[in-house]
N, C-alpha and C. Protein backbone atom coordinates (compact mmCIF):
# COMPACT_ATOMS: atom_id res chain seq x y z
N UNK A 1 0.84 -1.18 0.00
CA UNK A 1 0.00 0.00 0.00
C UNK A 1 0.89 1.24 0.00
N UNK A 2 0.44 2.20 -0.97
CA UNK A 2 1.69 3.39 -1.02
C UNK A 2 1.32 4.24 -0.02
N UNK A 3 2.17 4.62 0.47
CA UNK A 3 1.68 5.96 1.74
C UNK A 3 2.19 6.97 0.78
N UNK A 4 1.38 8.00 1.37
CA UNK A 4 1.55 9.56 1.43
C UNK A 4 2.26 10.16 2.38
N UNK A 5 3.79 9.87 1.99
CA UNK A 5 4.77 10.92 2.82
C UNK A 5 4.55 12.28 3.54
N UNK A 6 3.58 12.90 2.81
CA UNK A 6 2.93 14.08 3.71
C UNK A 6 1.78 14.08 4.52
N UNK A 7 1.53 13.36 4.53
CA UNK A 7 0.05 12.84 5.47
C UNK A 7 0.63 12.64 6.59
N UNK A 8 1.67 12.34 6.89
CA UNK A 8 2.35 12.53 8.35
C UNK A 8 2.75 13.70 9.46
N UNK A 9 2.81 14.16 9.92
CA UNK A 9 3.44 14.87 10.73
C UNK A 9 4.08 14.84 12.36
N UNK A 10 4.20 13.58 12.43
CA UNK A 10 4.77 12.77 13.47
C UNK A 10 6.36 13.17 13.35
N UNK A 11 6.43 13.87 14.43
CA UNK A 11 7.57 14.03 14.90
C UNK A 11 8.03 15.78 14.42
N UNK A 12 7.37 16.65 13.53
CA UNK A 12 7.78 17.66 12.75
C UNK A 12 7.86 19.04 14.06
N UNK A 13 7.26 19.13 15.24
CA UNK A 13 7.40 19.21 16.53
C UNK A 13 8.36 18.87 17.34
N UNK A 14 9.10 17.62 17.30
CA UNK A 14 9.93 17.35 18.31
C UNK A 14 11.69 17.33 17.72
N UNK A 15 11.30 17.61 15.85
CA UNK A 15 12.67 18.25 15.10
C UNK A 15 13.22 16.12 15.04
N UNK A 16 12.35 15.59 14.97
CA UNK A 16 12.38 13.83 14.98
C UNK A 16 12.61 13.46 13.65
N UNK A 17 13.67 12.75 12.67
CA UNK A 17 13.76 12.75 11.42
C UNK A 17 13.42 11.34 11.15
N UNK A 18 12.02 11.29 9.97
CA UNK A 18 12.13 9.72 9.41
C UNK A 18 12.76 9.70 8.32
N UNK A 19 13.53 8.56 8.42
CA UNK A 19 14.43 7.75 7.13
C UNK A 19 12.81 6.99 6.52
N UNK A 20 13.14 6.61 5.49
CA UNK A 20 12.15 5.80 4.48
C UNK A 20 13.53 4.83 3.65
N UNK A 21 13.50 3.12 3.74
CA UNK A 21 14.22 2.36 3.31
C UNK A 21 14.00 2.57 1.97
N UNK A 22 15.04 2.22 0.94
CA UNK A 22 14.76 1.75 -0.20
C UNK A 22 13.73 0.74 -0.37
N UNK A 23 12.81 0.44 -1.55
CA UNK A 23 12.11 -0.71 -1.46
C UNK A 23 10.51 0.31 -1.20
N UNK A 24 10.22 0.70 0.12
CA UNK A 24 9.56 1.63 0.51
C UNK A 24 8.62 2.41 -0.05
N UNK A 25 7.54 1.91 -0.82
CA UNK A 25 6.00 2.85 -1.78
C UNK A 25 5.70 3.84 -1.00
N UNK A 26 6.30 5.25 -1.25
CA UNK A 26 5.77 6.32 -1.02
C UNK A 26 5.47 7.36 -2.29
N UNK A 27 5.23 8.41 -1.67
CA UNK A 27 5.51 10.07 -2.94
C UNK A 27 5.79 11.26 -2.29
N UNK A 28 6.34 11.55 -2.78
CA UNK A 28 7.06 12.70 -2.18
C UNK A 28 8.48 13.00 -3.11
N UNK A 29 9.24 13.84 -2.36
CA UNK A 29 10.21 14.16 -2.87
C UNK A 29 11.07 13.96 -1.95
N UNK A 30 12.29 13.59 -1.92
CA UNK A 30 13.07 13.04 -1.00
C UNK A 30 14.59 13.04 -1.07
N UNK A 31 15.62 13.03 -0.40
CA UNK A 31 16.44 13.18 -0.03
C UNK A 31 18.03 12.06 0.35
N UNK A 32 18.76 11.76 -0.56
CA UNK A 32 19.46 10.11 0.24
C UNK A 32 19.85 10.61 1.45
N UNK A 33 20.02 9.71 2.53
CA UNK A 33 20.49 10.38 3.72
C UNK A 33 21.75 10.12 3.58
N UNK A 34 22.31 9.74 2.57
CA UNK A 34 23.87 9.48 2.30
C UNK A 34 24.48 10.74 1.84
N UNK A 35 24.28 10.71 0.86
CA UNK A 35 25.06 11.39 -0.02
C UNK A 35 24.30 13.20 -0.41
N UNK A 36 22.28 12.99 0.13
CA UNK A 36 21.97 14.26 -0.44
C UNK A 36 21.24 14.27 -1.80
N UNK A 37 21.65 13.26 -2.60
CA UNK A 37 20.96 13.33 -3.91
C UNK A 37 19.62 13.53 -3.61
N UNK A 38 19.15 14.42 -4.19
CA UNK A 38 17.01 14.96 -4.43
C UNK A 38 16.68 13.86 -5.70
N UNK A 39 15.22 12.91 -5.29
CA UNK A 39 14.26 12.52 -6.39
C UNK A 39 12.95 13.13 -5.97
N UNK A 40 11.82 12.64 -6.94
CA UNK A 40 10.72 13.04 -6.70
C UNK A 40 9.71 11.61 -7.28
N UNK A 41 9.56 11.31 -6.48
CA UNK A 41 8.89 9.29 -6.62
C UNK A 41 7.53 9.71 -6.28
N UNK A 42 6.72 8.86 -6.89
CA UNK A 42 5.23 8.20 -6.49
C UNK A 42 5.25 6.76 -6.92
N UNK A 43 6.38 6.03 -6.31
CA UNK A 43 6.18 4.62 -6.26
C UNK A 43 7.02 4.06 -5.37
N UNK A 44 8.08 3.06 -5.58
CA UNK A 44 9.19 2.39 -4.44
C UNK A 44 10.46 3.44 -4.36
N UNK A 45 10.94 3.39 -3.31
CA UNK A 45 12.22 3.97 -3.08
C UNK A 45 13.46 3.97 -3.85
N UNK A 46 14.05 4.09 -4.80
CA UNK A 46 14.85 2.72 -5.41
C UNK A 46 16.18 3.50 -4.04
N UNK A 47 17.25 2.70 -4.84
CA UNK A 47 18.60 2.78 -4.44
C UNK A 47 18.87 3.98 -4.59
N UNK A 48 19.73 4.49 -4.10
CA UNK A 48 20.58 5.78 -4.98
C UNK A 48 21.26 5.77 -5.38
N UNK A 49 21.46 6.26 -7.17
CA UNK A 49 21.86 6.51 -7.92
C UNK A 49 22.91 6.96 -8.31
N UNK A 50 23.32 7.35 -6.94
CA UNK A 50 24.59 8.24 -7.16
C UNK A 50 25.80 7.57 -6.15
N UNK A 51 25.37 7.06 -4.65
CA UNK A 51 26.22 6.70 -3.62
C UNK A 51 25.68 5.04 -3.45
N UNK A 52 24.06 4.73 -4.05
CA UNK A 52 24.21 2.96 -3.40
C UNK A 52 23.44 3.12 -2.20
N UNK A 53 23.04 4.26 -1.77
CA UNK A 53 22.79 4.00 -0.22
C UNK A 53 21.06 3.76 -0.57
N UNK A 54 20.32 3.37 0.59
CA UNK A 54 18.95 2.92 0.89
C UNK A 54 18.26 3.31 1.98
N UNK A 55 18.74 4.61 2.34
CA UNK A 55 18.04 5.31 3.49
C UNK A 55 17.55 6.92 2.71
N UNK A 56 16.85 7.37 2.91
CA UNK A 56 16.03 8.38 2.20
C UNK A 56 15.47 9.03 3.31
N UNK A 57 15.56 10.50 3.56
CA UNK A 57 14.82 11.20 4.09
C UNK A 57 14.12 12.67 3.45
N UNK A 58 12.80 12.17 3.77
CA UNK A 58 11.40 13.25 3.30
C UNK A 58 11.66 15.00 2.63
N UNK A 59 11.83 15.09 2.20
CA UNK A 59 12.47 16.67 1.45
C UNK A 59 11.32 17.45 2.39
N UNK A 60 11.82 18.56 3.09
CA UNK A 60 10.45 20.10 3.24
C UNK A 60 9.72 20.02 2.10
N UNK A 61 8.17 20.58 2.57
CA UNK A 61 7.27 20.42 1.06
C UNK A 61 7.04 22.19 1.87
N UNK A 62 6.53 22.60 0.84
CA UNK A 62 5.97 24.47 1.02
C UNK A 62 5.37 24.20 -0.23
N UNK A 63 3.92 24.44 -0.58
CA UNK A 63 2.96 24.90 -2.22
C UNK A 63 3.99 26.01 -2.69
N UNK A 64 4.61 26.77 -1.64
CA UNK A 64 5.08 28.04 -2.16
C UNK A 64 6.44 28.02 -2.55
N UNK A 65 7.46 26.64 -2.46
CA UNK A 65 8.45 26.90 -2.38
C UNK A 65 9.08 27.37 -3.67
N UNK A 66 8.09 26.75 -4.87
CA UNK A 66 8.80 27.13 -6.44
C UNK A 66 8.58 28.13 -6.77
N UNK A 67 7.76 28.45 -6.40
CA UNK A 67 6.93 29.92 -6.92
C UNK A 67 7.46 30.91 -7.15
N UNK A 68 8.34 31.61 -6.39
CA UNK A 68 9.06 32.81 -5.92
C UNK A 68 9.94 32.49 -7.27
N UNK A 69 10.62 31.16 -7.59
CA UNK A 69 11.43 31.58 -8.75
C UNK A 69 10.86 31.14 -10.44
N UNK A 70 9.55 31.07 -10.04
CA UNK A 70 8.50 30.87 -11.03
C UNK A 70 8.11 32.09 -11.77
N UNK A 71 7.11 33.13 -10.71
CA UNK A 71 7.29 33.83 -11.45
C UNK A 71 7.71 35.13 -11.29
N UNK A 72 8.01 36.46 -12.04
CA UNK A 72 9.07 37.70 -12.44
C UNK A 72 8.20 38.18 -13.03
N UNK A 73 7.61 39.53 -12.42
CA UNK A 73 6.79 40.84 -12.95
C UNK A 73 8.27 41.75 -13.35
């Protein structure tokens, strides 16, 4: 069953960080806890791509965060 990485907020209060394994059906956008590499998944975790590692943590979400360099009056 895929979870919704943002439907959580367990722990975002106590500054508590979840890892998400490789393997792992979520969506979100996310983070290796290795190395740093950014994806943006709505399915399994894979590996990372860049270091091998299989620990992933949840990227900040903000609606607003693109925006500002979206758009220029």
């Amino acid at each position: 069953m895929a979870q919704d990485a943002y439907a959580s907020d367990e722990g975002s209060s106590t500054g508590y960080v979840q890892f998400w394994p490789a393997g792992e059906s979520v969506k979100g956008e996310f983070h290796c806890a290795d190395c740093g590499y950014g994806i943006a998944v709505c399915r399994e975790l894979p590996r990372c791509p860049m270091c091998g590692g299989e620990s992933w943590e949840q990227a900040p979400w903000s609606p607003f965060a693109r925006a500002d360099g979206a758009i220029r009056l």
